[in-house]
C-alpha atoms as a PDB file:
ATOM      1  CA  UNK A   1      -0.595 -53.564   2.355  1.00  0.00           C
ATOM      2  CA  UNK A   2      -0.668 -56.780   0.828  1.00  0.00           C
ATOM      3  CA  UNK A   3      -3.842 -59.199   1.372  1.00  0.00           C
ATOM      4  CA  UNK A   4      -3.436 -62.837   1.832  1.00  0.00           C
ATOM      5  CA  UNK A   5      -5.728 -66.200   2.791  1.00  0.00           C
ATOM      6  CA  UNK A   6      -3.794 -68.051   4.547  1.00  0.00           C
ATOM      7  CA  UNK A   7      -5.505 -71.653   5.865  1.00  0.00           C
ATOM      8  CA  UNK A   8      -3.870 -74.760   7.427  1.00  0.00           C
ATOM      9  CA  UNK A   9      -4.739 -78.272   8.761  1.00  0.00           C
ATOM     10  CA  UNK A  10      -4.150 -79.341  12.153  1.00  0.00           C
ATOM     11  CA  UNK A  11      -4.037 -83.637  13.259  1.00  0.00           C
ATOM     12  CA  UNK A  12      -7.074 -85.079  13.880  1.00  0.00           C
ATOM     13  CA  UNK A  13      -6.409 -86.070  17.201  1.00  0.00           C
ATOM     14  CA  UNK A  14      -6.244 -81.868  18.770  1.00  0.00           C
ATOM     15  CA  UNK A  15      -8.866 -80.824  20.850  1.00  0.00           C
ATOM     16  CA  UNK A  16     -10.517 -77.531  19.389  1.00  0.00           C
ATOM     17  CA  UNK A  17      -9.189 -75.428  22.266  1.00  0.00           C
ATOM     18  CA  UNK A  18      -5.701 -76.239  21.015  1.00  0.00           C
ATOM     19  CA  UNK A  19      -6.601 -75.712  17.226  1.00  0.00           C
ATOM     20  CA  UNK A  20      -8.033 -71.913  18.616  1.00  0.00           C
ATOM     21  CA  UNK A  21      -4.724 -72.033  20.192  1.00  0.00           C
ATOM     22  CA  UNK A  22      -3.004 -72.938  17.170  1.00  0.00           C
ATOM     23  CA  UNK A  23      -5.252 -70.488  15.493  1.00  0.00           C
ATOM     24  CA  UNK A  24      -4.464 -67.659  17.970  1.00  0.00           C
ATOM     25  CA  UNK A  25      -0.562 -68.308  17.993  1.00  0.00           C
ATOM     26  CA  UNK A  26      -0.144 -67.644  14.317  1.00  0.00           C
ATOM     27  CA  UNK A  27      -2.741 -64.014  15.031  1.00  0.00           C
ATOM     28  CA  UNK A  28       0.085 -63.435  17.371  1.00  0.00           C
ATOM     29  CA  UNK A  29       2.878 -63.991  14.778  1.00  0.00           C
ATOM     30  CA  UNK A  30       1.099 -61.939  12.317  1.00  0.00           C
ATOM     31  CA  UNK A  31       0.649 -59.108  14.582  1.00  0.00           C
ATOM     32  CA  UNK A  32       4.260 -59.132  15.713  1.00  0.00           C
ATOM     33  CA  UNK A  33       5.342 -58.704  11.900  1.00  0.00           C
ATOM     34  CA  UNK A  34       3.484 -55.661  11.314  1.00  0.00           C
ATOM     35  CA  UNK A  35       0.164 -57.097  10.246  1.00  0.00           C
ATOM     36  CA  UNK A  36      -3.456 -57.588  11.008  1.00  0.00           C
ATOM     37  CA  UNK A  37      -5.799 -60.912  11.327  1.00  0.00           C
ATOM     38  CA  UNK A  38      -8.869 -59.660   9.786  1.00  0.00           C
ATOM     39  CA  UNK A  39     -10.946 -62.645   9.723  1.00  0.00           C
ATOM     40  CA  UNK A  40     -10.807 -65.966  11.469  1.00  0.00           C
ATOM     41  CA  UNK A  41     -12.815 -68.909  10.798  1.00  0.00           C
ATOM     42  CA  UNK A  42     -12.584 -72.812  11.716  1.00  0.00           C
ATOM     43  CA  UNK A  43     -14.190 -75.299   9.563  1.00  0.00           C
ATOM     44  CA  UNK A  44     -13.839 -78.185  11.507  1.00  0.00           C
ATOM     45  CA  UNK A  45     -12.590 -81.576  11.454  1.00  0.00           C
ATOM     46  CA  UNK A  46     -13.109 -82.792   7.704  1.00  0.00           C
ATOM     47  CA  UNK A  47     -11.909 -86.239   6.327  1.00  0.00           C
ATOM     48  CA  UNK A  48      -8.968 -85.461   3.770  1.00  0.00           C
ATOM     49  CA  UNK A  49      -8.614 -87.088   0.411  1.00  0.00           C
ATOM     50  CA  UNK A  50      -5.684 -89.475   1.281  1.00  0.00           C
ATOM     51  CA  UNK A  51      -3.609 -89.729   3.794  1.00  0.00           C
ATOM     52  CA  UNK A  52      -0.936 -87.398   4.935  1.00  0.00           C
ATOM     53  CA  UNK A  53       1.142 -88.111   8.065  1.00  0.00           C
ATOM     54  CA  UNK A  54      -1.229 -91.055   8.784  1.00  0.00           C
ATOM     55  CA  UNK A  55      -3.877 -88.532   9.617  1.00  0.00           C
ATOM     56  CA  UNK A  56      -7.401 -89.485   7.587  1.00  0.00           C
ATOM     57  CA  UNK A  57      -8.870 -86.130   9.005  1.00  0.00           C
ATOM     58  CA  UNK A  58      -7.752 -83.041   9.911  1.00  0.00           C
ATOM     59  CA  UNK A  59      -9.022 -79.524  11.580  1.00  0.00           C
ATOM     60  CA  UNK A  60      -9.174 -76.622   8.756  1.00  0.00           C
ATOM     61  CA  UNK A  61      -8.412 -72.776   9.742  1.00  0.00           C
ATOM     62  CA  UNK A  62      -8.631 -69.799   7.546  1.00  0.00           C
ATOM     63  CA  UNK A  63      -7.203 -66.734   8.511  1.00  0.00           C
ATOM     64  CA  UNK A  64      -7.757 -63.616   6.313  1.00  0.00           C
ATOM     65  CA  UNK A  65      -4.292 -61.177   6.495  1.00  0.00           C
ATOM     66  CA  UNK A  66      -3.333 -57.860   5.793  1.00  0.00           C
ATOM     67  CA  UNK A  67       0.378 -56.985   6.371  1.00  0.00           C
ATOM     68  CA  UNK A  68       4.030 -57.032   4.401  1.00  0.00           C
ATOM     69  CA  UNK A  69       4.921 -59.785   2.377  1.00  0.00           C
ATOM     70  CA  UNK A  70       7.968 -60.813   4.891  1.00  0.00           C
ATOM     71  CA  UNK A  71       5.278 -62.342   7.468  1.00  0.00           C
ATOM     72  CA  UNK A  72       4.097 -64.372   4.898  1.00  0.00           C
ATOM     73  CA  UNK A  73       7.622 -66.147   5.089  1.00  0.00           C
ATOM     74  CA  UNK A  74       7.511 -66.002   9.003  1.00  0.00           C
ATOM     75  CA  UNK A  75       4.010 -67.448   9.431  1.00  0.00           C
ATOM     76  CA  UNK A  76       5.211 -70.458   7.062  1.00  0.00           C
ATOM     77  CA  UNK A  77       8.215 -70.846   8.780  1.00  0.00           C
ATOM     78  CA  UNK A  78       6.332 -70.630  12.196  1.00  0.00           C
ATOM     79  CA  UNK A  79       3.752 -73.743  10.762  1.00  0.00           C
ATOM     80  CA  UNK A  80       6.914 -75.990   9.241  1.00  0.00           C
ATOM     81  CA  UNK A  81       8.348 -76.028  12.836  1.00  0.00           C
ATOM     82  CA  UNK A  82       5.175 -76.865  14.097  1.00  0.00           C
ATOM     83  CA  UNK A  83       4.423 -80.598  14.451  1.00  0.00           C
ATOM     84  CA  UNK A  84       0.548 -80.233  15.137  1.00  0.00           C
ATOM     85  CA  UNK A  85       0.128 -78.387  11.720  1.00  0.00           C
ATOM     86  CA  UNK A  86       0.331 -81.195   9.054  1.00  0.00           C
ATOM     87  CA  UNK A  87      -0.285 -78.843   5.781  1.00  0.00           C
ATOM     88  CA  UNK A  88      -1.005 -74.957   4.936  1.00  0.00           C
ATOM     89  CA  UNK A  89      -1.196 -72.753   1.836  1.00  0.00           C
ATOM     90  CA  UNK A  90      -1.091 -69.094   1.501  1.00  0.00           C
ATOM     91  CA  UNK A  91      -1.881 -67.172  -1.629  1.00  0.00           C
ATOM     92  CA  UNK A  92      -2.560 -63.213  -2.170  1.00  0.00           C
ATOM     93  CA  UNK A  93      -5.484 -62.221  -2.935  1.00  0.00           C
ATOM     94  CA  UNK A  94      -6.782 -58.525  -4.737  1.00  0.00           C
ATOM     95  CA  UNK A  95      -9.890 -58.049  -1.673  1.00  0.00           C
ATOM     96  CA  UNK A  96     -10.951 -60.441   0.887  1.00  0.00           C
ATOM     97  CA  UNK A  97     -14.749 -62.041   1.087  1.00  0.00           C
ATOM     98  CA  UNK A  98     -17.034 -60.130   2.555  1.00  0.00           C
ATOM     99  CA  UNK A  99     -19.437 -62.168   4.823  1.00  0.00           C
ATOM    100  CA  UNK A 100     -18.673 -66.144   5.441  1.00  0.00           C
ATOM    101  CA  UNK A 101     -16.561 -68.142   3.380  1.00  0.00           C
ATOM    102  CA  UNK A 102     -17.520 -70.925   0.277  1.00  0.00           C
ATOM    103  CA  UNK A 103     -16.763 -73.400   3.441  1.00  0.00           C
ATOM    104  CA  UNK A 104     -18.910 -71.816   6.186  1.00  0.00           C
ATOM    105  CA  UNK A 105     -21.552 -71.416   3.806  1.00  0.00           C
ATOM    106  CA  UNK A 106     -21.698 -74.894   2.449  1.00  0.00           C
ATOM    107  CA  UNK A 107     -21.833 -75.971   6.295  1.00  0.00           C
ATOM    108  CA  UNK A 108     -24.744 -73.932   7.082  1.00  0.00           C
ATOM    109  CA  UNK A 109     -26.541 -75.063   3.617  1.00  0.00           C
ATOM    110  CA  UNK A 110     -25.711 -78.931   4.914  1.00  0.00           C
ATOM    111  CA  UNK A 111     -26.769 -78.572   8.199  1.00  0.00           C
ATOM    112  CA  UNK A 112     -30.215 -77.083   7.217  1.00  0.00           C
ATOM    113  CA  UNK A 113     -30.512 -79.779   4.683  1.00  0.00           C
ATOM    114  CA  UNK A 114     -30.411 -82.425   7.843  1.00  0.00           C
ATOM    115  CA  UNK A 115     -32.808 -80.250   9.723  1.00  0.00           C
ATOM    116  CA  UNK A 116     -35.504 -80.376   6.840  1.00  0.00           C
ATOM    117  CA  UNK A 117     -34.925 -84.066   6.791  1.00  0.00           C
ATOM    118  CA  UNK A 118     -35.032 -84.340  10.313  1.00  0.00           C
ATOM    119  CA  UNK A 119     -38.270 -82.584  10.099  1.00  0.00           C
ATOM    120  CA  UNK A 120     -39.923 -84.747   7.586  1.00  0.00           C
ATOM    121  CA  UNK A 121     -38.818 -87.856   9.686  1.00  0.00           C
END
């Protein structure tokens, strides 16, 4: 089976219980195609770099996949219909990261850095 990374951007203005919705319907679609979510992670509402759809920020979902190369075309299909997903890439990848993401662990390495300063304060 192939392996992918597939992550998307939801508006700004979605709760987080309907980006884990979001998050949870394209699991479903995944698993309907013959495949298998292996990883999940949100990384939160981030500002983008410019604008797209008048949204300055958006919420950011990673979802590692293992399955046929057909749900690839499905899931993308699946997040052009939506309206609530604004952008999402997919690429293959050879083996999927073991542990947290770049992302989750440049949020951890942030929010320790405003502890320490907290701290000092």
């Amino acid at each position: 089976m192939a392996l992918y990374e597939h992550v998307f951007l939801a508006r700004q203005d979605l709760s987080q219980a309907q980006v884990d919705a979001l998050a949870a319907g394209a699991t479903e679609t995944v698993e309907k195609m013959g495949g298998k979510v292996v990883k999940t992670e949100t990384w939160g509402l981030k500002s983008l770099a410019y604008k797209i759809d008048r949204n300055r920020k958006a919420h950011f979902v990673m979802l590692n996949i293992e399955g046929p190369g057909d749900l690839v075309a499905e899931l993308e299909r699946q997040n052009n219909i939506n309206e609530d997903v604004i952008r999402w890439l997919t690429i293959a990848v050879e083996s999927h990261e073991d542990g947290p993401s770049v992302m989750m662990r440049k949020n951890d390495r942030e929010r320790k850095r405003r502890e320490s300063r907290e701290d000092r304060d």
